[in-house]
PDB file of N, CA and C in Angstrom:
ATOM      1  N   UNK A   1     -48.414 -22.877  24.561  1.00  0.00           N
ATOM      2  CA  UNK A   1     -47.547 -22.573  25.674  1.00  0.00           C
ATOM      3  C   UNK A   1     -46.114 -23.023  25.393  1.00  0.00           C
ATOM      4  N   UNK A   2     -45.788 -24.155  24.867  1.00  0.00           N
ATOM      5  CA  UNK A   2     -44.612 -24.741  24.587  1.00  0.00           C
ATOM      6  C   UNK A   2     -43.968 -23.746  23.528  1.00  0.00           C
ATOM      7  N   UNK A   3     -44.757 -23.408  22.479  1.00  0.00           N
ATOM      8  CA  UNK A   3     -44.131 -22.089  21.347  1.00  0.00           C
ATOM      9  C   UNK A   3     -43.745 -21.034  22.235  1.00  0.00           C
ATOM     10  N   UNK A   4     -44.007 -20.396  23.071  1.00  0.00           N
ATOM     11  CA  UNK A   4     -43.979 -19.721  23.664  1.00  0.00           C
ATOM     12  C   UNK A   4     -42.659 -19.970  24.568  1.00  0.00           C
ATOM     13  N   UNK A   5     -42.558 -20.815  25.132  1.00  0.00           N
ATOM     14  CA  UNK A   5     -41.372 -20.848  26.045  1.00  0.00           C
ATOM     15  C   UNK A   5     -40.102 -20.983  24.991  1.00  0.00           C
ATOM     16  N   UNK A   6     -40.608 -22.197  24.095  1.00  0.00           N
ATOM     17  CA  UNK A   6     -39.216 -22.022  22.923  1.00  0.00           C
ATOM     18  C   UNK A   6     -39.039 -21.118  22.797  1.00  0.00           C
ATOM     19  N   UNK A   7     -39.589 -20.396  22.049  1.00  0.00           N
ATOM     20  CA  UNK A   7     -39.354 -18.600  21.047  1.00  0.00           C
ATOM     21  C   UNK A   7     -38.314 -18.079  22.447  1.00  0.00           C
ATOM     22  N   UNK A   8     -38.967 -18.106  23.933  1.00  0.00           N
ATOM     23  CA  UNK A   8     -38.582 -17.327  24.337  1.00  0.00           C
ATOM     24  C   UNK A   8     -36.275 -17.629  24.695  1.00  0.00           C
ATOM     25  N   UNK A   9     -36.467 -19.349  24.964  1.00  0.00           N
ATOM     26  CA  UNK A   9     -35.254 -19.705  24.914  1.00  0.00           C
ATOM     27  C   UNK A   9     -34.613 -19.427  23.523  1.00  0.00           C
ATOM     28  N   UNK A  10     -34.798 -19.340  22.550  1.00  0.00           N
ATOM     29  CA  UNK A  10     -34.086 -19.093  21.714  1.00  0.00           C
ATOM     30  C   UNK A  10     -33.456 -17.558  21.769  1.00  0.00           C
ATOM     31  N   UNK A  11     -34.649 -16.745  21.841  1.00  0.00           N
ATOM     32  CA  UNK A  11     -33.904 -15.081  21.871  1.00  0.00           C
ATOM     33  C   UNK A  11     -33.105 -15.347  22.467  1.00  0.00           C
ATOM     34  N   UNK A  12     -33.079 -16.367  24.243  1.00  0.00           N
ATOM     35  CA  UNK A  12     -32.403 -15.426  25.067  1.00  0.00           C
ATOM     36  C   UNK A  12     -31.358 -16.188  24.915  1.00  0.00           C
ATOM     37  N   UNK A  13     -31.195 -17.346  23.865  1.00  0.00           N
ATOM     38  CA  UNK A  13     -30.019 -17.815  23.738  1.00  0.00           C
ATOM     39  C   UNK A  13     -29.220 -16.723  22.604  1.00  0.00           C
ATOM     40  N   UNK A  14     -29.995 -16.325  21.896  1.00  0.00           N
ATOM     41  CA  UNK A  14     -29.262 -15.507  20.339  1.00  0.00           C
ATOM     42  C   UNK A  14     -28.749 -14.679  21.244  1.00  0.00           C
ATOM     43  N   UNK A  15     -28.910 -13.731  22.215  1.00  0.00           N
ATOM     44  CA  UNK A  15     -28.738 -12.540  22.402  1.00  0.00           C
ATOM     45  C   UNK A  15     -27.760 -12.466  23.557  1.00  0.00           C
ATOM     46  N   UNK A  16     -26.562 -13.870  23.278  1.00  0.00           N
ATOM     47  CA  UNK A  16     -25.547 -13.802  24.402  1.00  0.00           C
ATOM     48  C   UNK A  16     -24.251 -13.956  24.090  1.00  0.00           C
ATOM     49  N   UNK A  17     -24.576 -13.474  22.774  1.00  0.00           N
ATOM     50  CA  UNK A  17     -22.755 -13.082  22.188  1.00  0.00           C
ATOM     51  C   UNK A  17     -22.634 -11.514  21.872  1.00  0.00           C
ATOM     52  N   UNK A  18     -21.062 -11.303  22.453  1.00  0.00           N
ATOM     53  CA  UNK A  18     -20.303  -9.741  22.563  1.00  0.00           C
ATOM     54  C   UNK A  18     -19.495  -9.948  21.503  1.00  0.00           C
ATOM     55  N   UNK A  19     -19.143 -10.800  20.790  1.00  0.00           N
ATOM     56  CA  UNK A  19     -17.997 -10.954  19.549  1.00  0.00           C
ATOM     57  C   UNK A  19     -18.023  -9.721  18.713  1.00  0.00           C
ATOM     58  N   UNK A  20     -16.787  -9.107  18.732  1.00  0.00           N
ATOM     59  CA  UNK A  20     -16.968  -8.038  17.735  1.00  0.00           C
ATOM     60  C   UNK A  20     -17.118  -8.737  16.367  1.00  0.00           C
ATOM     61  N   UNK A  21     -17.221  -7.553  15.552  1.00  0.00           N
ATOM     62  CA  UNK A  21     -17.702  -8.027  13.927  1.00  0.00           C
ATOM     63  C   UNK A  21     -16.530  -7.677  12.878  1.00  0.00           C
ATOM     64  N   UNK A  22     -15.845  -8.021  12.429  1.00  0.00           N
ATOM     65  CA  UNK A  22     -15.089  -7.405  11.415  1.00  0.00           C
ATOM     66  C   UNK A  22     -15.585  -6.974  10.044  1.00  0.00           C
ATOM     67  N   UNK A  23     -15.179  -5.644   9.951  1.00  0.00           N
ATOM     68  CA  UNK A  23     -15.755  -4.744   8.948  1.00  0.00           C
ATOM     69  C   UNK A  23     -15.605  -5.393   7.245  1.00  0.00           C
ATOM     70  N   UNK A  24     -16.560  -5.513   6.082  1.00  0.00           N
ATOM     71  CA  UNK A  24     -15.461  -6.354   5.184  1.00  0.00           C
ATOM     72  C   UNK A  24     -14.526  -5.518   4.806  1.00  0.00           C
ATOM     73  N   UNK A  25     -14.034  -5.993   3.734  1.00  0.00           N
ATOM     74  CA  UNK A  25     -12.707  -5.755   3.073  1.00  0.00           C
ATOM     75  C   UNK A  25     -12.563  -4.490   2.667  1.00  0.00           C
ATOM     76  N   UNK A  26     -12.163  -3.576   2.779  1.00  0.00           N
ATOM     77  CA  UNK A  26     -12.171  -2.188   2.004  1.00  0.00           C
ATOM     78  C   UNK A  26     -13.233  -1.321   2.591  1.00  0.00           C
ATOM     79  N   UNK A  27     -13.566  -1.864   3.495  1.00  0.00           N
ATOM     80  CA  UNK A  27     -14.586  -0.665   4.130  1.00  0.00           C
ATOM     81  C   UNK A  27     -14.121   0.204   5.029  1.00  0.00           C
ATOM     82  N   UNK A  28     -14.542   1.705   5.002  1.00  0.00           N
ATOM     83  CA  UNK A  28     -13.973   2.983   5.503  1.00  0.00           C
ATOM     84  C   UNK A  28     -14.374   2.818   7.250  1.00  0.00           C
ATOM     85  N   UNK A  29     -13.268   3.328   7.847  1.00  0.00           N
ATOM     86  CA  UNK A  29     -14.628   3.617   9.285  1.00  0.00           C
ATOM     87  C   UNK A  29     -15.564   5.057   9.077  1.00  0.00           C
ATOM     88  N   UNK A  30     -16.231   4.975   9.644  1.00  0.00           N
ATOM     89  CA  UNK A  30     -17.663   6.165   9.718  1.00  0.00           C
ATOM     90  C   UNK A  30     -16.880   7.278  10.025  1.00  0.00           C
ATOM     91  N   UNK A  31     -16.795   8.441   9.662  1.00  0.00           N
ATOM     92  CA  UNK A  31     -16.786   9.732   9.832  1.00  0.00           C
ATOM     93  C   UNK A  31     -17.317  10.786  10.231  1.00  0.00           C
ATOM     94  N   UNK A  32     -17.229  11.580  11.048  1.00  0.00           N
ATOM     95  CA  UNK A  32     -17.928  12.807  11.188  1.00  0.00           C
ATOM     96  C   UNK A  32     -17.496  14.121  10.640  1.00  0.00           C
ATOM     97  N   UNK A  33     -18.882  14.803  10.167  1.00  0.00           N
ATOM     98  CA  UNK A  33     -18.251  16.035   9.643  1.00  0.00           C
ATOM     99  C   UNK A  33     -19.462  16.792  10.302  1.00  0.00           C
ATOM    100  N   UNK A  34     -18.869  18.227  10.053  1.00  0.00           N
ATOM    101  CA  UNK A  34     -19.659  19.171  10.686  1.00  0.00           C
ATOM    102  C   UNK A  34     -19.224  19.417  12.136  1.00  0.00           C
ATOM    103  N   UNK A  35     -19.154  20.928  12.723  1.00  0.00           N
ATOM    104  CA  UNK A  35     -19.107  21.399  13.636  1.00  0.00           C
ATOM    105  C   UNK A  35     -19.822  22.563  14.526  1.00  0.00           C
ATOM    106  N   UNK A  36     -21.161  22.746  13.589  1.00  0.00           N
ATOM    107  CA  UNK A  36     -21.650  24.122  13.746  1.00  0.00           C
ATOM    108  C   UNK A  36     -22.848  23.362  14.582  1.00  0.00           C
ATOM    109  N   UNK A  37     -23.736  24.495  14.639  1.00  0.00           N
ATOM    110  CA  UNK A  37     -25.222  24.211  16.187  1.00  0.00           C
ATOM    111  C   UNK A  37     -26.198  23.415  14.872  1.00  0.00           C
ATOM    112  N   UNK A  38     -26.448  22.754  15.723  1.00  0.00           N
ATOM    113  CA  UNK A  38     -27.922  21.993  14.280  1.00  0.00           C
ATOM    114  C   UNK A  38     -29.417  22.683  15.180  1.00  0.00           C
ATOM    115  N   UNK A  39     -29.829  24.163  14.619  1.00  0.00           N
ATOM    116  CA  UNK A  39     -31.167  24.090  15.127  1.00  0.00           C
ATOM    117  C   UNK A  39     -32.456  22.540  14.995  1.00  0.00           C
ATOM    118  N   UNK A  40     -32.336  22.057  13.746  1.00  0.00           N
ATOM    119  CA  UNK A  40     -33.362  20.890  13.601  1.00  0.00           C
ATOM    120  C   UNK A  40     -32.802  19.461  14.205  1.00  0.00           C
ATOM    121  N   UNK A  41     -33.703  18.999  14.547  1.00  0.00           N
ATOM    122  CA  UNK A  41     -33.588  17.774  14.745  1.00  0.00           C
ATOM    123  C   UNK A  41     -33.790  16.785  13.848  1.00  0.00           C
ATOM    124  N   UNK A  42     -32.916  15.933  13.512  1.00  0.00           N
ATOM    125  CA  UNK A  42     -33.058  14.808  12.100  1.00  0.00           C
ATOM    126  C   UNK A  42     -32.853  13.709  13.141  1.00  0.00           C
ATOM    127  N   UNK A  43     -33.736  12.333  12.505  1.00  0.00           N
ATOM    128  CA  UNK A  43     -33.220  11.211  12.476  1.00  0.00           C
ATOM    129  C   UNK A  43     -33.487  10.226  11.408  1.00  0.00           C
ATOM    130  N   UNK A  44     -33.266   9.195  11.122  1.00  0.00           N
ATOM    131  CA  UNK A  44     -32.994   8.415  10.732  1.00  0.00           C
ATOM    132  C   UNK A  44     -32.673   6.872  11.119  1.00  0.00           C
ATOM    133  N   UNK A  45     -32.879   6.012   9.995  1.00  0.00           N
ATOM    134  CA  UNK A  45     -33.223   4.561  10.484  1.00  0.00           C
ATOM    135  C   UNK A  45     -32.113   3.720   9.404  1.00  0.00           C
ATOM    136  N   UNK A  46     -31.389   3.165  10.222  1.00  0.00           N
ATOM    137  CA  UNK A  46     -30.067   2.760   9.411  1.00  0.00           C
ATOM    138  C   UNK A  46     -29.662   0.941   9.863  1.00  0.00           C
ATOM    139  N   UNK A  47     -28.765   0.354   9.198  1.00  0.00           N
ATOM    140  CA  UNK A  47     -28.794  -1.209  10.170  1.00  0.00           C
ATOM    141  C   UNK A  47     -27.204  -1.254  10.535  1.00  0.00           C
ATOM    142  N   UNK A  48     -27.200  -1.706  11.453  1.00  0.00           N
ATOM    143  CA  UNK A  48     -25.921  -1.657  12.394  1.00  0.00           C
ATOM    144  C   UNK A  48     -25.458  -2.922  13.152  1.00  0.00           C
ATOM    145  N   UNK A  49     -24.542  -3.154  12.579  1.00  0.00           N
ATOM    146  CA  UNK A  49     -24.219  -4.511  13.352  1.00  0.00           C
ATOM    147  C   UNK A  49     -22.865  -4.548  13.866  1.00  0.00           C
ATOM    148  N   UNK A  50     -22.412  -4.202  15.217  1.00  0.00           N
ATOM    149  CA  UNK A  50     -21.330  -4.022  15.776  1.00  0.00           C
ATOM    150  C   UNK A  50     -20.595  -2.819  15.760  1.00  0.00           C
ATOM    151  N   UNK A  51     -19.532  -2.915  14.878  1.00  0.00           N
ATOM    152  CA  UNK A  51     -18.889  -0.999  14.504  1.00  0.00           C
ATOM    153  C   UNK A  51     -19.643  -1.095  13.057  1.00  0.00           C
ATOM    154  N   UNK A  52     -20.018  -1.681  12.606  1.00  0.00           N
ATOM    155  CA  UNK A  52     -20.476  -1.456  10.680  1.00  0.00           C
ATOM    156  C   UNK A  52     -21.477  -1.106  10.838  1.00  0.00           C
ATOM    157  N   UNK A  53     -21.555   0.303   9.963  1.00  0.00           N
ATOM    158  CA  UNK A  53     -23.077   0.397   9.804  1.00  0.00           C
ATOM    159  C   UNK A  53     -23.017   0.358   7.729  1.00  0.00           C
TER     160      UNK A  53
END
C-alpha cells in the first residue's frame, strides 16, 4: 500500500512542470510539406518532448 501511494506522489509530482524545452543547437523547426487530399490514413509513433520532436 505504501508503494502504491509513493509511485502515485511521485507521478503527480513529475507531471507539474510547463517549462518549455529548448531545441539543441542547430536543430531545424519541423516542417510541413504537402498540400493535396491523403485518401490513406498513416500513423506513426515518434518521441516528443515539448516543440522537439
Amino acid at each position: 500500500m505504501r508503494f502504491a501511494i509513493l509511485t502515485c506522489a511521485i507521478l503527480t509530482l513529475a507531471c507539474g512542470s510547463d517549462n518549455p524545452v529548448t531545441p539543441p543547437t542547430g536543430s531545424r523547426a519541423l516542417t510541413v510539406f504537402g498540400a493535396g487530399r491523403v485518401s490513406d490514413r498513416y500513423t506513426g509513433e515518434i518521441w516528443v518532448r515539448g516543440s522537439v520532436a
